[in-house]
Protein backbone atom coordinates (compact mmCIF):
# COMPACT_ATOMS: atom_id res chain seq x y z
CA UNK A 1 0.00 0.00 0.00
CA UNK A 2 1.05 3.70 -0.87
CA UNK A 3 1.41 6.11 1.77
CA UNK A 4 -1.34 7.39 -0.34
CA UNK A 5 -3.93 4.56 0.47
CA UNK A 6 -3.60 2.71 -2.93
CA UNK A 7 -3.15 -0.90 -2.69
CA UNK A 8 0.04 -2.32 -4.50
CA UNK A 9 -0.27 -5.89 -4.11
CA UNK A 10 0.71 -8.84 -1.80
CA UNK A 11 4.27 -9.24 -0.52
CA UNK A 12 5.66 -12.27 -1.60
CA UNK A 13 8.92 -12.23 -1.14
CA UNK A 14 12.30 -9.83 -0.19
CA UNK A 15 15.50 -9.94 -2.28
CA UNK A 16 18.47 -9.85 0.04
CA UNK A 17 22.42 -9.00 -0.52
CA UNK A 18 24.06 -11.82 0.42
CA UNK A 19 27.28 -10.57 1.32
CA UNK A 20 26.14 -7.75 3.55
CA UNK A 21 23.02 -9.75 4.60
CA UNK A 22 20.69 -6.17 3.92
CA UNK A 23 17.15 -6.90 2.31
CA UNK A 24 17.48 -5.02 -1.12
CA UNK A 25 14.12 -5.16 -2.98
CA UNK A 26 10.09 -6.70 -1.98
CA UNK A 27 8.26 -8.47 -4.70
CA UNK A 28 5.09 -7.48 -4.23
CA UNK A 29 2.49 -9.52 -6.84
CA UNK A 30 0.61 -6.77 -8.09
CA UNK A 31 -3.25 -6.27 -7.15
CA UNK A 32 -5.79 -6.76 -10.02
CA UNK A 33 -6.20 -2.64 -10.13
CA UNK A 34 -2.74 -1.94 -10.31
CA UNK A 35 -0.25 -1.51 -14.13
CA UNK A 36 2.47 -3.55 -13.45
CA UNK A 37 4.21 -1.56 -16.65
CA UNK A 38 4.41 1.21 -14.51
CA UNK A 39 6.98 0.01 -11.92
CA UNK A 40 10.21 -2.07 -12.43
CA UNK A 41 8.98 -5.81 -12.30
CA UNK A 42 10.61 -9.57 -12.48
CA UNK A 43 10.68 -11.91 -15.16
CA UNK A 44 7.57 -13.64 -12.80
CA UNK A 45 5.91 -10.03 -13.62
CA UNK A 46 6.04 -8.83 -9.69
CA UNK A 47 6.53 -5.29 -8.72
CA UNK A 48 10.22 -4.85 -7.27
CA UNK A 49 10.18 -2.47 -4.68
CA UNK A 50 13.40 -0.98 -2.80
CA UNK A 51 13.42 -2.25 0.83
CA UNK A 52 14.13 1.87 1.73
CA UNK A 53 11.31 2.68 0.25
CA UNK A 54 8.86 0.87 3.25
CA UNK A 55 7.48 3.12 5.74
CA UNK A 56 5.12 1.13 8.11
CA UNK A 57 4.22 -2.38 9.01
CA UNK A 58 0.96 -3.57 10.43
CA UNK A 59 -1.51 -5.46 8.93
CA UNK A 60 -0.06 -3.75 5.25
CA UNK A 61 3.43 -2.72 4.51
CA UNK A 62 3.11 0.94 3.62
CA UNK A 63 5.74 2.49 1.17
CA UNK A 64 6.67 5.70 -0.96
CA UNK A 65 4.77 5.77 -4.08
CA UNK A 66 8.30 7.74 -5.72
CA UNK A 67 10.70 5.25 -4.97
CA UNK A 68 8.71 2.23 -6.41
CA UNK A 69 8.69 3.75 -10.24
């Protein structure tokens, strides 16, 4: 979810640096709503979000709508 209240998708999965052992990226599988062609996705067609770019985490991760374009 943006900071803005628009739902992203579903996390599925983090991509992590394995020599520094810092979480890089989420794959988020993108909700129905949602144009995957606007963000930078996987070959499996998820969203790839910078880890920086998360803000919250409750029930939904929140992050900056700006850093995941």
């Amino acid at each position: 979810m943006t900071k803005e209240g628009d739902l992203l998708g579903v996390l599925e999965d983090f991509i992590t640096n394995t020599q520094t052992g810092h979480l890089d990226s989420m794959l988020i599988k993108p909700a129905d709503t949602v144009e995957p062609r606007l963000y930078k996705t996987d070959a499996k067609g998820r969203i790839l979000l910078p880890f920086r770019s998360m803000r919250a985490v409750r029930d939904v991760v929140v992050v900056e709508a700006d850093a995941a374009s």
